[in-house]
C-alpha atoms as a PDB file:
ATOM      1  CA  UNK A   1     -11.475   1.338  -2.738  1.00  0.00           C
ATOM      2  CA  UNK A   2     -14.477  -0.914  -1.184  1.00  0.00           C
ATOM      3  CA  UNK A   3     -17.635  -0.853  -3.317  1.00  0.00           C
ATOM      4  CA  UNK A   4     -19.024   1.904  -1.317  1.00  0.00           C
ATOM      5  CA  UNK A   5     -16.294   4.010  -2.547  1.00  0.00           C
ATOM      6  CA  UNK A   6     -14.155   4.061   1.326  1.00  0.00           C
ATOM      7  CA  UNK A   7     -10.757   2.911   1.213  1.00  0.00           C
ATOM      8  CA  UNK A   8      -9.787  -1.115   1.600  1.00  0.00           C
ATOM      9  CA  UNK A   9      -7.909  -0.011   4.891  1.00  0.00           C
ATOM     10  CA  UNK A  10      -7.729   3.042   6.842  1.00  0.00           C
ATOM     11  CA  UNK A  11      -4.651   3.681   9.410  1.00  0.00           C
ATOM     12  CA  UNK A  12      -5.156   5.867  12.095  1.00  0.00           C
ATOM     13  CA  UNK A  13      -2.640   7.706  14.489  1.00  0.00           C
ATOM     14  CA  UNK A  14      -3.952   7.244  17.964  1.00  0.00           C
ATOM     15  CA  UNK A  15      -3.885  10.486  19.914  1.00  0.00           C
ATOM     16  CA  UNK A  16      -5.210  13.298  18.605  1.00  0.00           C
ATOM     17  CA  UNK A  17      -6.884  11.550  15.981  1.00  0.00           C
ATOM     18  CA  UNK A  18      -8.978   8.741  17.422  1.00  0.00           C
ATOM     19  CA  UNK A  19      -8.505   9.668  20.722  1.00  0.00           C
ATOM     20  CA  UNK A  20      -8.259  12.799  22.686  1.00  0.00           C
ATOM     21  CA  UNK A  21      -5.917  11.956  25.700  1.00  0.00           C
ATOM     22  CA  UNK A  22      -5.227  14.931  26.529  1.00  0.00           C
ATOM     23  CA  UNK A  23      -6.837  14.986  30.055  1.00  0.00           C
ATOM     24  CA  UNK A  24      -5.367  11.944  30.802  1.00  0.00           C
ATOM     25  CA  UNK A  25      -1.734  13.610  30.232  1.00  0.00           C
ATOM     26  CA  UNK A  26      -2.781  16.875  32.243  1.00  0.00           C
ATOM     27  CA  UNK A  27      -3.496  14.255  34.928  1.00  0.00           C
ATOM     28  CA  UNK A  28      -0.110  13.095  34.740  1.00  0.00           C
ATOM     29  CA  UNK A  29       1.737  16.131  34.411  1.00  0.00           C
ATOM     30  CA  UNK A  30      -0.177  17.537  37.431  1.00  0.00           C
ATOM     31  CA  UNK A  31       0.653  15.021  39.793  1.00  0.00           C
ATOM     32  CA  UNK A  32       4.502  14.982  38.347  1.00  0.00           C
ATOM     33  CA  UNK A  33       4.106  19.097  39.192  1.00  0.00           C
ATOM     34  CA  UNK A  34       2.335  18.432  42.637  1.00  0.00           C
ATOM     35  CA  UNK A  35       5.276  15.897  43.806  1.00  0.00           C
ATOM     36  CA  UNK A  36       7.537  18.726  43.512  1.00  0.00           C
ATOM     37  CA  UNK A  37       5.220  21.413  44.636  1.00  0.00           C
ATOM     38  CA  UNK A  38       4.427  23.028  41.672  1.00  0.00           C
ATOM     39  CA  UNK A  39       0.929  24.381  40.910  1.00  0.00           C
ATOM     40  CA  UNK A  40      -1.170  22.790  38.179  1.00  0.00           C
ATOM     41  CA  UNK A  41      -0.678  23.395  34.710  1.00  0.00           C
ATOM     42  CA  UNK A  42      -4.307  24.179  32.816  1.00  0.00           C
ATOM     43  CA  UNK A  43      -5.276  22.069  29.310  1.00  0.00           C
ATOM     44  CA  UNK A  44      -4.546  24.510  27.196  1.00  0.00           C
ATOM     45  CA  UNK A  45      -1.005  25.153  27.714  1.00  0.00           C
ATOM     46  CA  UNK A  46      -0.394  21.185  27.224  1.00  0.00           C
ATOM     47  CA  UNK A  47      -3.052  20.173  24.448  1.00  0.00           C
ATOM     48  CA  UNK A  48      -0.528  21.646  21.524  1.00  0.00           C
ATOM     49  CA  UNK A  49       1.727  19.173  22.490  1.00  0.00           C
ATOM     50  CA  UNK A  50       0.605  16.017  23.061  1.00  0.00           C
ATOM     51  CA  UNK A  51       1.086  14.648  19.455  1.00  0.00           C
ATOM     52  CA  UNK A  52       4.990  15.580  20.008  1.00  0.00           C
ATOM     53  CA  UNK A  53       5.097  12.558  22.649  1.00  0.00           C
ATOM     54  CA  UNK A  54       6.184  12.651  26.485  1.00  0.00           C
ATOM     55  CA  UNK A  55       9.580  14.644  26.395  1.00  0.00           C
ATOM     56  CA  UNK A  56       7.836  17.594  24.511  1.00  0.00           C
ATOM     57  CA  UNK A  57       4.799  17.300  27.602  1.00  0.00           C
ATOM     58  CA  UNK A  58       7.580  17.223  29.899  1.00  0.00           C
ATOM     59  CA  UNK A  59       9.185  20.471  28.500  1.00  0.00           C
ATOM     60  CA  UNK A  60       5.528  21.932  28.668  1.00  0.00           C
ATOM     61  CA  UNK A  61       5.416  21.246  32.293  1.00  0.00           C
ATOM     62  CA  UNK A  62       8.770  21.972  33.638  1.00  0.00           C
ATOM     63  CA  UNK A  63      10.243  24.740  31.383  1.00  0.00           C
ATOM     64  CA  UNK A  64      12.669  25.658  33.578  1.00  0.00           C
ATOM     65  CA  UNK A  65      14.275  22.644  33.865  1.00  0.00           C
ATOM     66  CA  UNK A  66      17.310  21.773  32.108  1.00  0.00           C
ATOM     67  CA  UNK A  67      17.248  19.234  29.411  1.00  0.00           C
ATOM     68  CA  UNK A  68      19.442  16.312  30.894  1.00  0.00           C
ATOM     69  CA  UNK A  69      17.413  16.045  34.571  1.00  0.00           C
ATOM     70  CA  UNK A  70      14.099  16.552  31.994  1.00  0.00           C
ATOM     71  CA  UNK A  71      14.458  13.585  30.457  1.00  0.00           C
ATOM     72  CA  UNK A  72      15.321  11.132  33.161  1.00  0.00           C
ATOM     73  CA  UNK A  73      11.328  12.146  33.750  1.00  0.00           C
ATOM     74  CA  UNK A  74      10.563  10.207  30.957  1.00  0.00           C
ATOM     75  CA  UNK A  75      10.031   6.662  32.980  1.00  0.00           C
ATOM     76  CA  UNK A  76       8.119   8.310  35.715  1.00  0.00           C
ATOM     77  CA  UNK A  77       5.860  10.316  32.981  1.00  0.00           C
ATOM     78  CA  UNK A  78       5.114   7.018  31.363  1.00  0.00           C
ATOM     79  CA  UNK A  79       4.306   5.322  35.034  1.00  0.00           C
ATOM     80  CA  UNK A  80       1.947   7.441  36.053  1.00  0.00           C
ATOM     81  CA  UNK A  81       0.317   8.026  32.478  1.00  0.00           C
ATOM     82  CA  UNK A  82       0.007   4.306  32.666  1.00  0.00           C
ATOM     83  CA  UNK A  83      -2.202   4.771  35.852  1.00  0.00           C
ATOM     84  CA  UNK A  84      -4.033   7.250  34.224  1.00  0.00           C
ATOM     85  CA  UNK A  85      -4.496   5.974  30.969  1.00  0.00           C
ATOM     86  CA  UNK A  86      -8.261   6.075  29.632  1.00  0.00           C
ATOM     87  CA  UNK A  87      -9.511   7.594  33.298  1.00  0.00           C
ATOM     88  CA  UNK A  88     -10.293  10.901  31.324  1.00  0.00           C
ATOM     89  CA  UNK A  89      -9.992  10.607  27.356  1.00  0.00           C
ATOM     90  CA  UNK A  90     -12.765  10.467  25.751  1.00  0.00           C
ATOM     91  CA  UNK A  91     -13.042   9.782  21.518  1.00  0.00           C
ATOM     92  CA  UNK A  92     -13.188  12.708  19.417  1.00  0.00           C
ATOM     93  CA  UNK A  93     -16.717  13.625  17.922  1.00  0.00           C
ATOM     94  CA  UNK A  94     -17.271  11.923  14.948  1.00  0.00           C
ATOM     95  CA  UNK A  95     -14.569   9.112  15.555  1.00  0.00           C
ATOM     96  CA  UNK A  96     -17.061   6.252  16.505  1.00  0.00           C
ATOM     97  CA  UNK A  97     -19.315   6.459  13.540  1.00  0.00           C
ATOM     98  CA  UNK A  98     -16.552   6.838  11.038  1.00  0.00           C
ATOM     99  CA  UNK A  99     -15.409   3.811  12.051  1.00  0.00           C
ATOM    100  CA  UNK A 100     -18.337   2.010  12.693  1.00  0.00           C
ATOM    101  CA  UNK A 101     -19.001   3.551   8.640  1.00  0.00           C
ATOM    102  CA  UNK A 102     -15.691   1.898   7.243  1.00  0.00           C
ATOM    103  CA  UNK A 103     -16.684  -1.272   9.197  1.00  0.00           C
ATOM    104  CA  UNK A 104     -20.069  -1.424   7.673  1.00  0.00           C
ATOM    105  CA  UNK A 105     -18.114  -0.848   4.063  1.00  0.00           C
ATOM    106  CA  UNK A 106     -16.085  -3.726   4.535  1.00  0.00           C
ATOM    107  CA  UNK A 107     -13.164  -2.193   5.112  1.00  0.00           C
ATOM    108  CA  UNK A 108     -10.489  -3.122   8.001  1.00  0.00           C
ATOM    109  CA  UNK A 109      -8.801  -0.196  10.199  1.00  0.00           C
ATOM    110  CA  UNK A 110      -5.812  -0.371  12.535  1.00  0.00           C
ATOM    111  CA  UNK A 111      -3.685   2.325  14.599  1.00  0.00           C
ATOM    112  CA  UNK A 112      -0.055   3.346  14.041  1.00  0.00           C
ATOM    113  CA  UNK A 113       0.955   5.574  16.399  1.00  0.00           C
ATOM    114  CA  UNK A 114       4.507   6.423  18.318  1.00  0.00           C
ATOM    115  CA  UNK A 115       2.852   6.063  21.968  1.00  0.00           C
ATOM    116  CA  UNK A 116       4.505   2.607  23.593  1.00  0.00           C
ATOM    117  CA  UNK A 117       2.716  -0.531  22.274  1.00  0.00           C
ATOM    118  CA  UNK A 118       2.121  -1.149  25.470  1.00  0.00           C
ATOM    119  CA  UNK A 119       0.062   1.395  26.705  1.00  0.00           C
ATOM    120  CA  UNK A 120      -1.457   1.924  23.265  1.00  0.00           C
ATOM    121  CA  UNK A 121      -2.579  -1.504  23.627  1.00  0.00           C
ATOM    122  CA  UNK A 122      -4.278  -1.164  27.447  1.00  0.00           C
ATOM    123  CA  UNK A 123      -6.648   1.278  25.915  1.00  0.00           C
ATOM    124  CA  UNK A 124      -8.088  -0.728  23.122  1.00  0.00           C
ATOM    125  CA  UNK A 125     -10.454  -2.972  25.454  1.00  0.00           C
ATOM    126  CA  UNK A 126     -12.049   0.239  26.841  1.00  0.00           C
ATOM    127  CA  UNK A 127     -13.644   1.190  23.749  1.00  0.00           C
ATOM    128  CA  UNK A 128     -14.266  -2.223  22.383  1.00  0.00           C
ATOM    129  CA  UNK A 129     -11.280  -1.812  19.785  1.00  0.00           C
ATOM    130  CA  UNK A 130      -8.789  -5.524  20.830  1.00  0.00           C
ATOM    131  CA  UNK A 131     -11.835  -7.061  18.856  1.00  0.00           C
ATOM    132  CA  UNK A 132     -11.971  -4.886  16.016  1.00  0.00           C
ATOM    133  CA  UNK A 133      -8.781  -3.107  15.783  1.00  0.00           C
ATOM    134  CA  UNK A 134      -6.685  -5.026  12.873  1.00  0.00           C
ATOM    135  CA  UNK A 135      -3.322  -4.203  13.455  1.00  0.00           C
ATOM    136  CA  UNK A 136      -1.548  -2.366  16.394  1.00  0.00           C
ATOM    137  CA  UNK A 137       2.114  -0.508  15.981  1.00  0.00           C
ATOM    138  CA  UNK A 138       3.575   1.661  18.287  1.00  0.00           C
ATOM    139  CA  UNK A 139       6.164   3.395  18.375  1.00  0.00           C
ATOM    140  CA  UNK A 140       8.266   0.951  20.321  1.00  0.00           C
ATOM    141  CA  UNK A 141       6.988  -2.228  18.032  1.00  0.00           C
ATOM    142  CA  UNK A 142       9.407  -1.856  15.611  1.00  0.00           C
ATOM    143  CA  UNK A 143      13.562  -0.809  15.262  1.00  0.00           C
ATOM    144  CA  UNK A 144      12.239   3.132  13.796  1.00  0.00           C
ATOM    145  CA  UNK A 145       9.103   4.825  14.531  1.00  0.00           C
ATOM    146  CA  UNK A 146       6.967   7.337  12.609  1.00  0.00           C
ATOM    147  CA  UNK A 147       8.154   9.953  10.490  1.00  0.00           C
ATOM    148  CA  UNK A 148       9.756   6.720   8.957  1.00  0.00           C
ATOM    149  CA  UNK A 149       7.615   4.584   7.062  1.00  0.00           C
ATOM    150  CA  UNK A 150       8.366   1.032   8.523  1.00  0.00           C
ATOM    151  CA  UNK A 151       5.750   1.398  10.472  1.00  0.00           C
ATOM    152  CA  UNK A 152       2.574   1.986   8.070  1.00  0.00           C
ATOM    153  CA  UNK A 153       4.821  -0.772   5.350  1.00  0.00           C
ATOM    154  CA  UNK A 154       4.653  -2.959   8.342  1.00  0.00           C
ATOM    155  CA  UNK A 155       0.761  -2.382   9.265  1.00  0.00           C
ATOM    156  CA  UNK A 156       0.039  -3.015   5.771  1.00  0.00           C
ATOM    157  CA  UNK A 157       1.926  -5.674   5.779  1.00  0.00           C
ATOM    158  CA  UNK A 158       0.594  -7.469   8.787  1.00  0.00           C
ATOM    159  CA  UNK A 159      -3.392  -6.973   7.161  1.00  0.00           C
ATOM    160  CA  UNK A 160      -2.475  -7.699   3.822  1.00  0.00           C
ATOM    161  CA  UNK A 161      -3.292  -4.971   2.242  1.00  0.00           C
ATOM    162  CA  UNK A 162      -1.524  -2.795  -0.613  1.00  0.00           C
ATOM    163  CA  UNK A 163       0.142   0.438   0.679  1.00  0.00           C
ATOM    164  CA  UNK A 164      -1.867   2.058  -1.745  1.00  0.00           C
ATOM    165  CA  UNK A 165      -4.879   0.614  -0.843  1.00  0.00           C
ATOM    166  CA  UNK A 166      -4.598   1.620   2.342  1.00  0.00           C
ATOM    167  CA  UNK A 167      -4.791   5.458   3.700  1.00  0.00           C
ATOM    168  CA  UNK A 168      -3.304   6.947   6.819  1.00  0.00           C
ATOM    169  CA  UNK A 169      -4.650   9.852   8.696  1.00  0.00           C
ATOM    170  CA  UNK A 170      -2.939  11.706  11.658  1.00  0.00           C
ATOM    171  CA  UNK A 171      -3.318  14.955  13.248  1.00  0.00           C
ATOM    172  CA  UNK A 172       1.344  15.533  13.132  1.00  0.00           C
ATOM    173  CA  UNK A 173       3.414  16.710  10.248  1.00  0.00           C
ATOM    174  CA  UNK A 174       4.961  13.384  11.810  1.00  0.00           C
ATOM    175  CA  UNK A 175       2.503  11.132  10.408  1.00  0.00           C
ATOM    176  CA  UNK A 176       2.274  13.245   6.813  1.00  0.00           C
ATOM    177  CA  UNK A 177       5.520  12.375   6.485  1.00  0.00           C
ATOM    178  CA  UNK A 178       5.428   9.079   7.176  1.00  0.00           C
ATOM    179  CA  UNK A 179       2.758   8.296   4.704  1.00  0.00           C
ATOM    180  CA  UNK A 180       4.672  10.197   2.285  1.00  0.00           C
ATOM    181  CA  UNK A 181       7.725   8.280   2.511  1.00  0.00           C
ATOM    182  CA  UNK A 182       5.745   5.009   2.076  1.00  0.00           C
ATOM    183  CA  UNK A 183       3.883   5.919  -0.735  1.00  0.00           C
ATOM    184  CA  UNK A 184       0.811   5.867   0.981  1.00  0.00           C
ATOM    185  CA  UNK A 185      -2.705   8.665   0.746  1.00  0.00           C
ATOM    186  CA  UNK A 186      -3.164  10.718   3.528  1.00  0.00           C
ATOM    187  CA  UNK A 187      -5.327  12.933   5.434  1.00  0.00           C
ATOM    188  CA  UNK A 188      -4.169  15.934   8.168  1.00  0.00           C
ATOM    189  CA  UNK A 189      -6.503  15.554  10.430  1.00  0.00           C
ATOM    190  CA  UNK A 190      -7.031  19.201  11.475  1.00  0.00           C
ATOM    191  CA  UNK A 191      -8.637  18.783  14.752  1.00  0.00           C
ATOM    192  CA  UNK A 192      -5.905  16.720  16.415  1.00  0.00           C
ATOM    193  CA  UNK A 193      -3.095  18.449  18.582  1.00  0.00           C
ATOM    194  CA  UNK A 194      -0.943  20.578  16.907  1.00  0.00           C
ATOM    195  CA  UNK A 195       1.378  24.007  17.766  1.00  0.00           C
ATOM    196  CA  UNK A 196       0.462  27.632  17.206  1.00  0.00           C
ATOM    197  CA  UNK A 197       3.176  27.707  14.484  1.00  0.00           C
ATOM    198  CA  UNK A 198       2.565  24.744  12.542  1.00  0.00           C
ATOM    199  CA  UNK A 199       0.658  25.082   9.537  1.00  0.00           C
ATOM    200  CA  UNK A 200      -1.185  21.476   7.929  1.00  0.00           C
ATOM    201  CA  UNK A 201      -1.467  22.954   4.591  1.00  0.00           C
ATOM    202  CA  UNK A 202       2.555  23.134   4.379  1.00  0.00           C
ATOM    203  CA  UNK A 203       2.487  18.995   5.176  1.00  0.00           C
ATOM    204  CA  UNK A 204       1.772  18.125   1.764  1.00  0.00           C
ATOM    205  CA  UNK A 205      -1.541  15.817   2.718  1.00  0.00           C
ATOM    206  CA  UNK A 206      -3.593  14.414  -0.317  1.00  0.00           C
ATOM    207  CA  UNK A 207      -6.481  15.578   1.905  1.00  0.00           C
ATOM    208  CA  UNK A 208      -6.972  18.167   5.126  1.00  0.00           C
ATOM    209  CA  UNK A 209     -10.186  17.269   6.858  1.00  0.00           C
ATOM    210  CA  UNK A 210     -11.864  19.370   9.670  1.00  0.00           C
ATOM    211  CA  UNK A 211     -13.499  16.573  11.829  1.00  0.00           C
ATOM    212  CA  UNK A 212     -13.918  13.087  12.157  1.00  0.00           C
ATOM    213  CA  UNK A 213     -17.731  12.963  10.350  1.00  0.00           C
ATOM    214  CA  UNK A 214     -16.553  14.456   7.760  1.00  0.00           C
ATOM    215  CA  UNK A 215     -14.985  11.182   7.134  1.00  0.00           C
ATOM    216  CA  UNK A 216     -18.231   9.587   7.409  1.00  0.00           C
ATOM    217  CA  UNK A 217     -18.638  10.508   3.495  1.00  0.00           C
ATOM    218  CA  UNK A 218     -16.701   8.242   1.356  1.00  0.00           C
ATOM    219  CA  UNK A 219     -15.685  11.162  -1.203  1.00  0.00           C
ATOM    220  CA  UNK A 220     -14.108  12.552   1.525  1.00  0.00           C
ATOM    221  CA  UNK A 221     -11.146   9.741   1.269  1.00  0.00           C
ATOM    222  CA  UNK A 222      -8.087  10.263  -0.581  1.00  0.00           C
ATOM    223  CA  UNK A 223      -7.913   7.518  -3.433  1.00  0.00           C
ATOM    224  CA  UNK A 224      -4.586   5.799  -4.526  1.00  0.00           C
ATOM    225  CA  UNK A 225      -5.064   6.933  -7.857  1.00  0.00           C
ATOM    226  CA  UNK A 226      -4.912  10.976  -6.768  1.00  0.00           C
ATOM    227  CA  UNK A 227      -2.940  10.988  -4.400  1.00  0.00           C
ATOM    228  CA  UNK A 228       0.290  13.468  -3.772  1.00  0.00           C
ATOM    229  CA  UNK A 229       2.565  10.301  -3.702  1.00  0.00           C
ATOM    230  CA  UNK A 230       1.424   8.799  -6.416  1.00  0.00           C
ATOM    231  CA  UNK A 231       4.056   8.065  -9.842  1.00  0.00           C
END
């Protein structure tokens, strides 16, 4: 932990925990729908599953669809996302002083998430984050992607910082896991994207946390000595 009690390094998932992208998909899954003459889709109905990654969106928005012609949707999904990337996200409340509050504690953040590197990476600049983002995996980076834990061994890794000095927080039983199997705190973060049926408190997270500010508070953290993981 730094000296004001935050961990050394804090991971992050990207959306549904930093980010709330979900517009930005609608807008892609709307113009996917329109091309084929299909009315719009509303927010709601695709929100829950964003965090699942394009082929679960893709379901969302053509359910009646079989599963082989579905996924050869995937490259024209991720086109047109790329066009709309950043256009309508916005942070989630609370996300920009949380980090700006582990900044001011000394202590370096970076994003793990399954979204392409690429496109994880165009969306960095527009909130300032190539300059102060340490480390940047996605889910293409590396030969396995989250729920396995190369990816948060190979974040720490890359900043040079213990696993267990370093805490991950993501808004999928995904990222849970992930930690988990790297021996690394965690934290659900509860107001990500996430299915009617899924319940956080099942995910085994050192911590479950409400909103970003809450993270604000230091004592809010998970610490490598308490955590589930821990031997």
């Amino acid at each position: 932990m730094t000296s004001a009690g935050f961990p050394r390094a804090a991971l992050f998932d990207l959306d549904g925990t930093l980010l709330d992208s979900a517009p930005d998909m609608l807008a892609t899954a709307n113009r996917m729908r329109a091309s084929r003459g299909i009315a719009p889709m509303t927010l709601d109905l695709l929100r829950p599953h964003v965090s699942k990654g394009a082929r679960a969106m893709l379901a969302a928005a053509f359910p009646e669809m079989e599963q082989a012609p579905r996924e050869a949707l995937v490259p024209e999904f991720l086109a047109i996302y790329q066009e709309e990337l950043g256009r309508h996200s916005v942070l989630f409340d609370g996300v920009a002083a949380m980090l700006a509050a582990l900044e001011a504690a000394g202590s370096t953040w970076g994003i793990v998430t399954n979204k392409p590197e690429y496109l994880a990476r165009d969306i960095l600049p527009q909130f300032g984050w190539d300059t102060r983002c340490a480390v940047l995996i996605g889910g293409d980076t590396l030969a396995e992607k989250k729920p396995h834990p190369l990816p948060l061994q190979v974040a720490a890794e890359r900043i040079a910082i213990a696993i267990a000095d370093c805490v991950y927080v993501g808004d999928d039983e995904r990222d849970i896991q992930s930690a988990r199997a790297a021996g690394m705190p965690s934290v659900a973060a509860l107001w990500g994207y996430r299915q009617a049926h899924e319940e956080p408190a099942l995910w085994l997270a050192d911590v479950m946390v409400g909103v970003p500010a809450a993270l604000i508070d230091p004592s809010a953290w998970p610490s490598a000595r308490s955590f589930v993981g821990a031997t």
